[in-house]
PDB file of N, CA and C in Angstrom:
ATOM      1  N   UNK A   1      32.865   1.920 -13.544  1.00  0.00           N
ATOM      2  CA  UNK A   1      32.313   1.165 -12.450  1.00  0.00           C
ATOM      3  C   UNK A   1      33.169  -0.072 -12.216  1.00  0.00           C
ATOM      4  N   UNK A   2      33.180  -0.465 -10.768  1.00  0.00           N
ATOM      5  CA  UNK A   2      34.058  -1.588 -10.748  1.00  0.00           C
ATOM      6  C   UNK A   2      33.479  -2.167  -9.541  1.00  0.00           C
ATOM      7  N   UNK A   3      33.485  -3.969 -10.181  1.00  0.00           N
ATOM      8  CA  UNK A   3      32.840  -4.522  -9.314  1.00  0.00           C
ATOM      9  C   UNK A   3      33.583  -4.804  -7.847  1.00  0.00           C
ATOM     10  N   UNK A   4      32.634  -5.286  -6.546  1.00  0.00           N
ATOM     11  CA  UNK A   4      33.133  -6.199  -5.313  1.00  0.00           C
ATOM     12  C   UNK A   4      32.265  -7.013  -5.290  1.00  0.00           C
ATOM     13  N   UNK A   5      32.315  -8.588  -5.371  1.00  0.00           N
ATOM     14  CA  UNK A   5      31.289  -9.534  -5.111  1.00  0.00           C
ATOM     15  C   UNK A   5      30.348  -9.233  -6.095  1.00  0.00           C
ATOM     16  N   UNK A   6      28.926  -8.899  -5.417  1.00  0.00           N
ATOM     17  CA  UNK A   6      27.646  -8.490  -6.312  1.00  0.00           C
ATOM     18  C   UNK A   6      27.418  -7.258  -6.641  1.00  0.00           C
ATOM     19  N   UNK A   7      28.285  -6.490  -6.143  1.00  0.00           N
ATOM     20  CA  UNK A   7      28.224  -5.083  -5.859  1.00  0.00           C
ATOM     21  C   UNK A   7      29.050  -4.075  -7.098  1.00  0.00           C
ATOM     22  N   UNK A   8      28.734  -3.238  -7.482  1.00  0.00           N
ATOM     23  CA  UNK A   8      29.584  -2.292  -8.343  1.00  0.00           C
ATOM     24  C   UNK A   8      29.355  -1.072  -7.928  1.00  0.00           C
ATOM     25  N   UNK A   9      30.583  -0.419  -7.985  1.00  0.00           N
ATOM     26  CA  UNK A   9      30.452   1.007  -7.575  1.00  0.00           C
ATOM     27  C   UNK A   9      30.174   1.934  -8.525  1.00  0.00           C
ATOM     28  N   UNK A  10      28.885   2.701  -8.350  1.00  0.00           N
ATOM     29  CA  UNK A  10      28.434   3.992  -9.022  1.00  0.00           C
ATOM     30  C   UNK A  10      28.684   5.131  -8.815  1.00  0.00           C
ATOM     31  N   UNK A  11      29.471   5.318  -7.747  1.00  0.00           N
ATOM     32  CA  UNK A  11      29.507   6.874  -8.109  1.00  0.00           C
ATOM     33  C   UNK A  11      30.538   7.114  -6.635  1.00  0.00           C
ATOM     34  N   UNK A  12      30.926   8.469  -6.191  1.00  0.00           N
ATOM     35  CA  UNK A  12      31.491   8.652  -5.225  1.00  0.00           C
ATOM     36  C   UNK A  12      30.221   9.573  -3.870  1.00  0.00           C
ATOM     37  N   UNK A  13      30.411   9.293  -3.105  1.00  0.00           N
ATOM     38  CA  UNK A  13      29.063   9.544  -1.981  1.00  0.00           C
ATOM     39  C   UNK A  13      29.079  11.253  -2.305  1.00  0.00           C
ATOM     40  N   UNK A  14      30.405  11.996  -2.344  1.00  0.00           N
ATOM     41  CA  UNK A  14      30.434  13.361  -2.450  1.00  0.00           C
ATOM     42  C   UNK A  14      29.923  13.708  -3.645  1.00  0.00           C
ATOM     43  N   UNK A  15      29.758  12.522  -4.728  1.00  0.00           N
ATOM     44  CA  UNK A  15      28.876  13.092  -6.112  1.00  0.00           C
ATOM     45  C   UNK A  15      27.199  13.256  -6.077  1.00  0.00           C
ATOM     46  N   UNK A  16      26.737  12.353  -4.680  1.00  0.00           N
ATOM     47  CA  UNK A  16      25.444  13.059  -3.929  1.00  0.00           C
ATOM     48  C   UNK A  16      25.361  13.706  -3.368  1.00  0.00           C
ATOM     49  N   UNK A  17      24.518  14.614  -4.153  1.00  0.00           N
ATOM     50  CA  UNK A  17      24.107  15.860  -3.484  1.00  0.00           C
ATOM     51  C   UNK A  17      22.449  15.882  -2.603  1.00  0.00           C
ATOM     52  N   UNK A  18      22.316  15.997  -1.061  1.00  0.00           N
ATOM     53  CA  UNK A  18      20.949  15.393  -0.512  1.00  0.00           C
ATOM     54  C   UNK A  18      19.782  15.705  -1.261  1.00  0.00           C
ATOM     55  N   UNK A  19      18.955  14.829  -1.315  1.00  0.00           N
ATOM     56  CA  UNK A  19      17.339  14.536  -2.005  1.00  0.00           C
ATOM     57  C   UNK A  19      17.410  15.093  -3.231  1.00  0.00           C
ATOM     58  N   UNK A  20      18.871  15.097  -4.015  1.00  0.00           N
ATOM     59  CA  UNK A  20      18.788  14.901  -5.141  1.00  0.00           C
ATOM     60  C   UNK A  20      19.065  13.336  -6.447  1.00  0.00           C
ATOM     61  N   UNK A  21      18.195  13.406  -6.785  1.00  0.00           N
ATOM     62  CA  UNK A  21      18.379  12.019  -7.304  1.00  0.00           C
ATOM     63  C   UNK A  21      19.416  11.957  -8.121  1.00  0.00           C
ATOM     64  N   UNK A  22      20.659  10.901  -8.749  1.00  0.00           N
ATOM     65  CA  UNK A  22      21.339  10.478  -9.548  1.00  0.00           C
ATOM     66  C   UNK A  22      21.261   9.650  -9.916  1.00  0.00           C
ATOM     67  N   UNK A  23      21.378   9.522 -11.692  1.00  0.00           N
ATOM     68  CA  UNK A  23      20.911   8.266 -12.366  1.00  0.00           C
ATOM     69  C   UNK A  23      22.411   7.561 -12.771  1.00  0.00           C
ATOM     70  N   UNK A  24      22.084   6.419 -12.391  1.00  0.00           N
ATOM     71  CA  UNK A  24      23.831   5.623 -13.075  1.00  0.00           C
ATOM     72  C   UNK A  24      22.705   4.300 -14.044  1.00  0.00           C
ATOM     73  N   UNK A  25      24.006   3.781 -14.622  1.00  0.00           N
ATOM     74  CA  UNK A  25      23.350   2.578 -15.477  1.00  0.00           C
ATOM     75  C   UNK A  25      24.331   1.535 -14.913  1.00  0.00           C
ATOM     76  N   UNK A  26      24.002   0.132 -14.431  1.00  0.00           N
ATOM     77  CA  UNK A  26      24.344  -0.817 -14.023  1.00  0.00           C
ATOM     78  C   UNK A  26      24.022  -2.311 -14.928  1.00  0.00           C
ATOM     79  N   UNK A  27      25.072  -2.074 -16.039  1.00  0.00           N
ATOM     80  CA  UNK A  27      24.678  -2.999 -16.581  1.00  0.00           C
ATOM     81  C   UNK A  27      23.706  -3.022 -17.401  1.00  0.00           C
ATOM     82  N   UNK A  28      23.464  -2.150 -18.213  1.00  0.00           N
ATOM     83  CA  UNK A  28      21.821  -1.593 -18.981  1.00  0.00           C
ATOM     84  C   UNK A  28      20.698  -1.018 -17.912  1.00  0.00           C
ATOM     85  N   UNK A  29      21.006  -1.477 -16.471  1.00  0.00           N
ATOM     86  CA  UNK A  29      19.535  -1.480 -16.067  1.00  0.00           C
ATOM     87  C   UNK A  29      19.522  -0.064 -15.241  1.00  0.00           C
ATOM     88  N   UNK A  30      19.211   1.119 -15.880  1.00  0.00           N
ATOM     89  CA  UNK A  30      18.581   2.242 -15.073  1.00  0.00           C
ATOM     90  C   UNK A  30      18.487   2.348 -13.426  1.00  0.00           C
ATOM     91  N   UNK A  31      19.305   2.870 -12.615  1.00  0.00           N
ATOM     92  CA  UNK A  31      18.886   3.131 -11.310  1.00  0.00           C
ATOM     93  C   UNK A  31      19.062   4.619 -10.816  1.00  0.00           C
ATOM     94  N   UNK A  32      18.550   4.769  -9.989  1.00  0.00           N
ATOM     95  CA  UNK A  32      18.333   6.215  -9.239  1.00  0.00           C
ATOM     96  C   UNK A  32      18.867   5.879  -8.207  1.00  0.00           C
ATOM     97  N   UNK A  33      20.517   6.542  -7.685  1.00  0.00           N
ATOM     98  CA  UNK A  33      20.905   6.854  -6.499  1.00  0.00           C
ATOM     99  C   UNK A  33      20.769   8.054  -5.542  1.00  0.00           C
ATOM    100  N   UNK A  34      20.064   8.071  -4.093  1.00  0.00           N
ATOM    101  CA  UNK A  34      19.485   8.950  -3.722  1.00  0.00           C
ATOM    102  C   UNK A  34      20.030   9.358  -2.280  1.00  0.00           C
ATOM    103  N   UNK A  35      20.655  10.205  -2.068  1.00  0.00           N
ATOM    104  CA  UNK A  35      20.989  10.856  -0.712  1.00  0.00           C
ATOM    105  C   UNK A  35      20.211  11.414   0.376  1.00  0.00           C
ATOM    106  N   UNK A  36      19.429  10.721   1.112  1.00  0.00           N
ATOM    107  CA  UNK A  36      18.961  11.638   1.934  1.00  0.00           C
ATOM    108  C   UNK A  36      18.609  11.096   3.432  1.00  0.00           C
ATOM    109  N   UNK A  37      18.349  12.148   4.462  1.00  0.00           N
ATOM    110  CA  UNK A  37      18.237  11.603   5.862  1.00  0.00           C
ATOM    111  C   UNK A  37      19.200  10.585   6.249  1.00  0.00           C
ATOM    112  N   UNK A  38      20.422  11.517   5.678  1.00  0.00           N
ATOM    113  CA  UNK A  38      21.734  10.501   6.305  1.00  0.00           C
ATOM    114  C   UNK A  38      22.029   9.341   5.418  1.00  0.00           C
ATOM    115  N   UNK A  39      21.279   8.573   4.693  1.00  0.00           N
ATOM    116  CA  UNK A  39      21.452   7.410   4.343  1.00  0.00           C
ATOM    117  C   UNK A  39      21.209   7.080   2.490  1.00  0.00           C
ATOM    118  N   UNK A  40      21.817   6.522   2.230  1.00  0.00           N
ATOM    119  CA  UNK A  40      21.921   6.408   0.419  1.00  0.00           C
ATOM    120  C   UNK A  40      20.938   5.548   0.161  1.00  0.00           C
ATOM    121  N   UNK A  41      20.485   5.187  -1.020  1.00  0.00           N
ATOM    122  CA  UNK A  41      19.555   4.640  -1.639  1.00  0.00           C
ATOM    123  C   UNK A  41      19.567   4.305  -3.123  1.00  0.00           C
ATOM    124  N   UNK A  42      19.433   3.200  -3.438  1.00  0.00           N
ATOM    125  CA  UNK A  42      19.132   2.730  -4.832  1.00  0.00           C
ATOM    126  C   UNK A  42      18.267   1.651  -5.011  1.00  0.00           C
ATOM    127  N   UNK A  43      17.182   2.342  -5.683  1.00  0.00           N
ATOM    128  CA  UNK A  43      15.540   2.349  -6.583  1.00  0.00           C
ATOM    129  C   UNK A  43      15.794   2.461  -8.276  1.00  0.00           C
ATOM    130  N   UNK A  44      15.121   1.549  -8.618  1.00  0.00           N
ATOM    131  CA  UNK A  44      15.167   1.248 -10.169  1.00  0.00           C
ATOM    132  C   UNK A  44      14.796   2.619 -10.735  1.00  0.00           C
ATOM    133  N   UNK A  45      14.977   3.081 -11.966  1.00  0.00           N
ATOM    134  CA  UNK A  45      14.750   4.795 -12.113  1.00  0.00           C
ATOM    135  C   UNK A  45      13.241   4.801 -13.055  1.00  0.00           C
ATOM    136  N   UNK A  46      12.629   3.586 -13.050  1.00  0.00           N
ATOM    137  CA  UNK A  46      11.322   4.007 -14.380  1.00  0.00           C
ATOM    138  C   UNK A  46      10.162   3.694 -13.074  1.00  0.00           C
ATOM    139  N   UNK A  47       9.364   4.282 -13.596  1.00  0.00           N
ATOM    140  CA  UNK A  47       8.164   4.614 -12.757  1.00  0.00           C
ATOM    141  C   UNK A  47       7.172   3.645 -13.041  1.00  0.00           C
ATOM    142  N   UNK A  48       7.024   2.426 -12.311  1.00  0.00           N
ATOM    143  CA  UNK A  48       5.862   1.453 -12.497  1.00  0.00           C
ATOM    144  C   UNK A  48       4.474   1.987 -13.363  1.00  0.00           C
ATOM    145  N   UNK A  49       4.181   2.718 -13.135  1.00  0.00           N
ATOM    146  CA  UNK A  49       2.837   3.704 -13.819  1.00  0.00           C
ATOM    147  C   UNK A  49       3.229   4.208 -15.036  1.00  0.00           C
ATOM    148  N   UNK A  50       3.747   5.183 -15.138  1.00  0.00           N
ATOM    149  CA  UNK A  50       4.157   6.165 -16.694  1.00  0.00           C
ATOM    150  C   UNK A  50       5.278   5.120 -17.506  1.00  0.00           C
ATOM    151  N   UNK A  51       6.312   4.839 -16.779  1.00  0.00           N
ATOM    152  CA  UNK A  51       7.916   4.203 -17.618  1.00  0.00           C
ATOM    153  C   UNK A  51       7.884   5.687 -18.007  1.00  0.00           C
ATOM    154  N   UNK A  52       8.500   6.361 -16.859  1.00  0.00           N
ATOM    155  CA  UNK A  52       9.318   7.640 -17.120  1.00  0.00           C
ATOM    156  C   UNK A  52      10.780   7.658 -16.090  1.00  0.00           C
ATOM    157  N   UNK A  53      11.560   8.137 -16.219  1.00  0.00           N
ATOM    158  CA  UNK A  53      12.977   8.089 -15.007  1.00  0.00           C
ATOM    159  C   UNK A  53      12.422   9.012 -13.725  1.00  0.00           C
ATOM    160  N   UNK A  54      12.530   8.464 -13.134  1.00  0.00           N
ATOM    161  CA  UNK A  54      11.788   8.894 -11.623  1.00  0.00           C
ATOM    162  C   UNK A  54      12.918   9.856 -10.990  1.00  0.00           C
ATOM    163  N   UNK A  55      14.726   9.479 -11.907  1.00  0.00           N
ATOM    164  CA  UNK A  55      15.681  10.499 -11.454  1.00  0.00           C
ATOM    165  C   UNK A  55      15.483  12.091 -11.545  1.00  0.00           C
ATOM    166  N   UNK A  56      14.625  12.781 -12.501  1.00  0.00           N
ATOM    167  CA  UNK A  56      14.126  13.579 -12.627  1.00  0.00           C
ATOM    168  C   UNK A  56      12.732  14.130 -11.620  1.00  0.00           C
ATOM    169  N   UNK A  57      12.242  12.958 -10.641  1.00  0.00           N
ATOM    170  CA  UNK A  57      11.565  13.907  -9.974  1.00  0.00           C
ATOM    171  C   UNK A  57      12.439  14.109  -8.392  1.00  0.00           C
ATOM    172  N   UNK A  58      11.539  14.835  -7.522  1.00  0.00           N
ATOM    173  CA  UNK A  58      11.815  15.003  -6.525  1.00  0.00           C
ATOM    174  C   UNK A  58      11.792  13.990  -5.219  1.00  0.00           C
ATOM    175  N   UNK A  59      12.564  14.638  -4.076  1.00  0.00           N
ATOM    176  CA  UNK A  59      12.902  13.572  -3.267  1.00  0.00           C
ATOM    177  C   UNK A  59      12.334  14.426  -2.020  1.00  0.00           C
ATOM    178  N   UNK A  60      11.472  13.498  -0.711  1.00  0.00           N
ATOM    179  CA  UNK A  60      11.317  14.274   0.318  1.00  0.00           C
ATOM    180  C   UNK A  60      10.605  13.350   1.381  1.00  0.00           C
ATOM    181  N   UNK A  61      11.070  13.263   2.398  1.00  0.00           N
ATOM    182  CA  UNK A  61      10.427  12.350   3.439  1.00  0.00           C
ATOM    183  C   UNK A  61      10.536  10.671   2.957  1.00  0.00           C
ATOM    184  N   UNK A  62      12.021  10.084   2.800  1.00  0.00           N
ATOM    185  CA  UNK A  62      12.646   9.228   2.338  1.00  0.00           C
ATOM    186  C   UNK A  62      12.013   8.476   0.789  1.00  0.00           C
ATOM    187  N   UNK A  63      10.699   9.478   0.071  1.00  0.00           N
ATOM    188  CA  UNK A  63      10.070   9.302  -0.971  1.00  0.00           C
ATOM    189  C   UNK A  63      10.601  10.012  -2.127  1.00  0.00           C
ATOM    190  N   UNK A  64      10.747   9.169  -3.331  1.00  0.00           N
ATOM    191  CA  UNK A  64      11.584  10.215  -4.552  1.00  0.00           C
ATOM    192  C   UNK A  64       9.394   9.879  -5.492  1.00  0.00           C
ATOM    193  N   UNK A  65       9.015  10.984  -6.048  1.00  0.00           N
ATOM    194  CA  UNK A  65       8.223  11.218  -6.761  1.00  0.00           C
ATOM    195  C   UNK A  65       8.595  11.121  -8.183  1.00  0.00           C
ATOM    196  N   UNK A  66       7.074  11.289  -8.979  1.00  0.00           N
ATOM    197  CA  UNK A  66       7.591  11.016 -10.662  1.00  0.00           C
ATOM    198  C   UNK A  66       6.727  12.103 -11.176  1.00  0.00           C
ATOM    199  N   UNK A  67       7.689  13.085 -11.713  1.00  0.00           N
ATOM    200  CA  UNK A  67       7.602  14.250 -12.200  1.00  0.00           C
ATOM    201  C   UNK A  67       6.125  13.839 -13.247  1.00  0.00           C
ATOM    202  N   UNK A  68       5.979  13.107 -13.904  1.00  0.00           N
ATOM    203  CA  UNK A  68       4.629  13.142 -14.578  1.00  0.00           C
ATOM    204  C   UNK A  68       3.635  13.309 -14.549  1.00  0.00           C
ATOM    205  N   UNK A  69       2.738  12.315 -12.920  1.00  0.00           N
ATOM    206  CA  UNK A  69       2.026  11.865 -12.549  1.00  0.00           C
ATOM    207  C   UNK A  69       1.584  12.287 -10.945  1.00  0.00           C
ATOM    208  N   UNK A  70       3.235  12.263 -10.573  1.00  0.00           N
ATOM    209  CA  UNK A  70       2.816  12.290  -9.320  1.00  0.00           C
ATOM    210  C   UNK A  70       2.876  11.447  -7.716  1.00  0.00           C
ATOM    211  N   UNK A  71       2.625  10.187  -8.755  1.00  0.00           N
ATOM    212  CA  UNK A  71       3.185   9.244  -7.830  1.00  0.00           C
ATOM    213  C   UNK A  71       4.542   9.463  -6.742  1.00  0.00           C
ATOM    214  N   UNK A  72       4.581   8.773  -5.849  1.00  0.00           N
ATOM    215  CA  UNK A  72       5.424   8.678  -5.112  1.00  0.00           C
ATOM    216  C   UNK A  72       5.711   6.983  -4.158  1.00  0.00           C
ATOM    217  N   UNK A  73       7.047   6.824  -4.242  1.00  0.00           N
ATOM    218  CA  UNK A  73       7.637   5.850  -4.369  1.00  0.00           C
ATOM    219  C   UNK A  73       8.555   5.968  -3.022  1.00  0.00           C
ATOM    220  N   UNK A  74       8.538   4.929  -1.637  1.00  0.00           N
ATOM    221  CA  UNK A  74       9.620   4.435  -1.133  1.00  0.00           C
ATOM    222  C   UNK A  74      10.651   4.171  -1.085  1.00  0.00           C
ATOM    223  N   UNK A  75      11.788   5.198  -1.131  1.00  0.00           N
ATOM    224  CA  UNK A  75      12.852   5.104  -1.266  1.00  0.00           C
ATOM    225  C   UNK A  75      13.650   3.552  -0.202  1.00  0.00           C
ATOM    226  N   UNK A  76      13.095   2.857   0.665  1.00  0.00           N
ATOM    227  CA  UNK A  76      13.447   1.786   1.252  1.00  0.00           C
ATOM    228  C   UNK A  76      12.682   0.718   0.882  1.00  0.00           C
ATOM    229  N   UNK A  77      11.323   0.855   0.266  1.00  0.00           N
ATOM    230  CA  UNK A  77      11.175  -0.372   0.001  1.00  0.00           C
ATOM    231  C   UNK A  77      10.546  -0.754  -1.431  1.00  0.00           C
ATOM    232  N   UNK A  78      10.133   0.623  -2.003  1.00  0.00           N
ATOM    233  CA  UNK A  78       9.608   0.585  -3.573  1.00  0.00           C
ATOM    234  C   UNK A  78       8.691   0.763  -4.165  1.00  0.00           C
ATOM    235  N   UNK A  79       8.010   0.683  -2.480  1.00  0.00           N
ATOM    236  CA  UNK A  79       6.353   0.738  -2.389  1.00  0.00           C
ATOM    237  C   UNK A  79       5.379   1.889  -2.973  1.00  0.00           C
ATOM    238  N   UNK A  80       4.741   1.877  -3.532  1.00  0.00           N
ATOM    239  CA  UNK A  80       3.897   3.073  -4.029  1.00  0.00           C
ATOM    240  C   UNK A  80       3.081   3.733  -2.570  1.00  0.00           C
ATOM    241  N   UNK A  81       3.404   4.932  -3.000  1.00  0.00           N
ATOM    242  CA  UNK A  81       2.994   5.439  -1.428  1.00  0.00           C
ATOM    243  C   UNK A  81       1.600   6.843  -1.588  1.00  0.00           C
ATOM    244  N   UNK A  82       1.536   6.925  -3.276  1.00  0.00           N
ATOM    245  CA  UNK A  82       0.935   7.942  -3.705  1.00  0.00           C
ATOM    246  C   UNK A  82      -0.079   7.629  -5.479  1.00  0.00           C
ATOM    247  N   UNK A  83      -1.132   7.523  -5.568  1.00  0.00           N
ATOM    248  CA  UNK A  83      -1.361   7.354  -6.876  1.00  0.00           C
ATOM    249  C   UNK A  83      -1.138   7.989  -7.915  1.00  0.00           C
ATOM    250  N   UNK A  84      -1.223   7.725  -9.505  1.00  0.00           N
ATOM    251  CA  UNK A  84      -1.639   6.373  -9.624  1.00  0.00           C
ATOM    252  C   UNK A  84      -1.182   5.093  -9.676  1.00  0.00           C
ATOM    253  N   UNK A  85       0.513   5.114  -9.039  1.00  0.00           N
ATOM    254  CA  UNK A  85       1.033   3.993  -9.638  1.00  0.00           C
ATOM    255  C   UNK A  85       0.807   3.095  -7.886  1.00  0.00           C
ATOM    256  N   UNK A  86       0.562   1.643  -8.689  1.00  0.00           N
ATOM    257  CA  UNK A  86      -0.462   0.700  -7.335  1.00  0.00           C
ATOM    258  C   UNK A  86       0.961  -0.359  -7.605  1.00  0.00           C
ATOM    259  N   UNK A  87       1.868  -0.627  -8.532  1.00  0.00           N
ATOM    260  CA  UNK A  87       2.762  -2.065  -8.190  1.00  0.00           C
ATOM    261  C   UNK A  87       4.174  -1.169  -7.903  1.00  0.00           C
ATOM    262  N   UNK A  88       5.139  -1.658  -6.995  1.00  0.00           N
ATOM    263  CA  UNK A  88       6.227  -1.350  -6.632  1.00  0.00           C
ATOM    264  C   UNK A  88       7.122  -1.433  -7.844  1.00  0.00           C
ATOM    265  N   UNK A  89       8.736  -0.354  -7.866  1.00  0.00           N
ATOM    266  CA  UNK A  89       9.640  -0.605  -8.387  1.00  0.00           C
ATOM    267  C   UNK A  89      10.843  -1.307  -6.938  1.00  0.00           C
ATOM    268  N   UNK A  90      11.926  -1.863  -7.690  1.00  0.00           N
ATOM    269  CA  UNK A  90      12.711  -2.774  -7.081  1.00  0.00           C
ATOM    270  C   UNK A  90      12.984  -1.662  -6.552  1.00  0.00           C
ATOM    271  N   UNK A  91      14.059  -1.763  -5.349  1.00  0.00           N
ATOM    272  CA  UNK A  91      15.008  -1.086  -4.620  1.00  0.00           C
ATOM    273  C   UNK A  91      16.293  -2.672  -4.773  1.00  0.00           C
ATOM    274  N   UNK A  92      17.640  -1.634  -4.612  1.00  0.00           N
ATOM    275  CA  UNK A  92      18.681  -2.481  -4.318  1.00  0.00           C
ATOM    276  C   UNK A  92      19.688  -1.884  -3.547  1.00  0.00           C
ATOM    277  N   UNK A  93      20.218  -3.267  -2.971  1.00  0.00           N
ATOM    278  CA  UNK A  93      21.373  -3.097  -1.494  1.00  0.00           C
ATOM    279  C   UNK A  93      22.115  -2.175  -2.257  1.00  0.00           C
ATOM    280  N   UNK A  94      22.732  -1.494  -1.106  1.00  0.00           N
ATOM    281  CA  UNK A  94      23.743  -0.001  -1.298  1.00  0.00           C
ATOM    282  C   UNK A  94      25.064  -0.296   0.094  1.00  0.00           C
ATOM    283  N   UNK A  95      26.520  -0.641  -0.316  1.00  0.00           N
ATOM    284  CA  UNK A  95      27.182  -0.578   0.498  1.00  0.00           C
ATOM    285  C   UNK A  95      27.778   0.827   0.639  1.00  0.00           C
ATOM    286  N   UNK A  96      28.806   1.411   1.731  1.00  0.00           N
ATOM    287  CA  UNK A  96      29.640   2.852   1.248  1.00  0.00           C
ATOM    288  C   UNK A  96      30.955   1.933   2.182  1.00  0.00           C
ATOM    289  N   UNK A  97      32.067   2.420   0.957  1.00  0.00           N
ATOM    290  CA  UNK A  97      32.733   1.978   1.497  1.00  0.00           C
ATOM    291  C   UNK A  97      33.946   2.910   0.965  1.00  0.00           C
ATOM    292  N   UNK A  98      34.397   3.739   2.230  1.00  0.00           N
ATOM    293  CA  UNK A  98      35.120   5.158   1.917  1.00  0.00           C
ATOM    294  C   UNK A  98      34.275   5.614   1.591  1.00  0.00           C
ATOM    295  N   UNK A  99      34.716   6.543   0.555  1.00  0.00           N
ATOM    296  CA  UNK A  99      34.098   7.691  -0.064  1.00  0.00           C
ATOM    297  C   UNK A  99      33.317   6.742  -1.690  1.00  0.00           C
ATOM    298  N   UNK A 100      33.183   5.446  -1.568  1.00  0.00           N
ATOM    299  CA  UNK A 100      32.436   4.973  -2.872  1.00  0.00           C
ATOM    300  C   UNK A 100      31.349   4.596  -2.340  1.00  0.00           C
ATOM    301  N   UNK A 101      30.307   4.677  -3.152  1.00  0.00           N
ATOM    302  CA  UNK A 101      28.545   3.746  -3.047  1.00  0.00           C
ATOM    303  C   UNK A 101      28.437   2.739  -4.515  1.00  0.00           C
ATOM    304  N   UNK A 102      28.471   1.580  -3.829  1.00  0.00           N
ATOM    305  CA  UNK A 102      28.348   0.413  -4.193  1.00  0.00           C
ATOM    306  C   UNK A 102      27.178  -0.337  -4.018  1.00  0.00           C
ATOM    307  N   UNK A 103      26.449  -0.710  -5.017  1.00  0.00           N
ATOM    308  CA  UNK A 103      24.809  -1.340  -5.434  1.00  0.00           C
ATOM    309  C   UNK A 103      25.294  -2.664  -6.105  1.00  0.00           C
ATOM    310  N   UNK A 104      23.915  -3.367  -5.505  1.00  0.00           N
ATOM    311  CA  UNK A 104      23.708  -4.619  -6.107  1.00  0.00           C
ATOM    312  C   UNK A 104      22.805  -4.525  -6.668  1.00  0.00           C
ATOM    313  N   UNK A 105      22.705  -5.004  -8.091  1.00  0.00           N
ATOM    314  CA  UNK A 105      21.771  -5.337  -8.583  1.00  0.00           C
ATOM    315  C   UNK A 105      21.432  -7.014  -9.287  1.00  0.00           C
ATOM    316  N   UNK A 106      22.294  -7.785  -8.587  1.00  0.00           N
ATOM    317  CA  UNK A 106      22.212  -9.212  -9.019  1.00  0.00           C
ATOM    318  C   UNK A 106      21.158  -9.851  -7.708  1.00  0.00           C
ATOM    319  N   UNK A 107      20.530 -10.363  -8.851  1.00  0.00           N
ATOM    320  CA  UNK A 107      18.892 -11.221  -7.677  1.00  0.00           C
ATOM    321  C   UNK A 107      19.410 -12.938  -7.153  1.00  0.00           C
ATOM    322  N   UNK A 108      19.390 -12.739  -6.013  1.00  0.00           N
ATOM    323  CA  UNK A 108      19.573 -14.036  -5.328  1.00  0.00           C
ATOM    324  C   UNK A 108      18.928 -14.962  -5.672  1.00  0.00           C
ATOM    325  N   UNK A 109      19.398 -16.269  -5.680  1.00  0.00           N
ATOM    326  CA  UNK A 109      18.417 -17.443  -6.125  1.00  0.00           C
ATOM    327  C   UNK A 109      17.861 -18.439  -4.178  1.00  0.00           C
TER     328      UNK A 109
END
């Protein structure tokens, strides 16, 4: 991975494959990069409810689910969209630049 600014690149866009999730590590911290409806995505990968990797469930109608439970999660904003999980996981900025996808995961002050 190599950084720009706040940004580090995880992966190459052709290493997403659509509404399949990919897990990279940024720095210790678990994220799920997600291809779909045209547009990339990166969502923290543990599931507010269980703390299971949410990269393992499914993706559909810009929502990636958690294979455990059930829940389902906002791929744009983090939001729980399905019970039982009621508090959001983060989402973070995603640049593409060429053929790389580049995430931030540093929090603004």
């Amino acid at each position: 991975m190599t950084a720009t600014d706040s940004f580090v690149r995880v992966c190459a866009v052709a290493d997403l494959a659509d509404d399949t999730p990919h897990r990279v590590e940024i720095d210790g911290l678990p994220v799920s990069v997600v291809r779909t409806e045209g547009e990339v995505f990166a969502i923290y990968d543990i599931c507010s409810h269980a703390n299971v990797s949410l990269s393992e469930g499914e993706v559909e109608d810009c929502q990636i689910e958690c294979w455990l439970h059930g829940s389902t999660f906002d791929l744009r904003t983090g939001k729980p969209s399905g019970p039982p999980a009621t508090r959001p996981v983060p989402v973070y900025p995603v640049k593409i630049v060429g053929d790389d996808v580049l995430v931030s995961v540093t929090q603004e002050s």
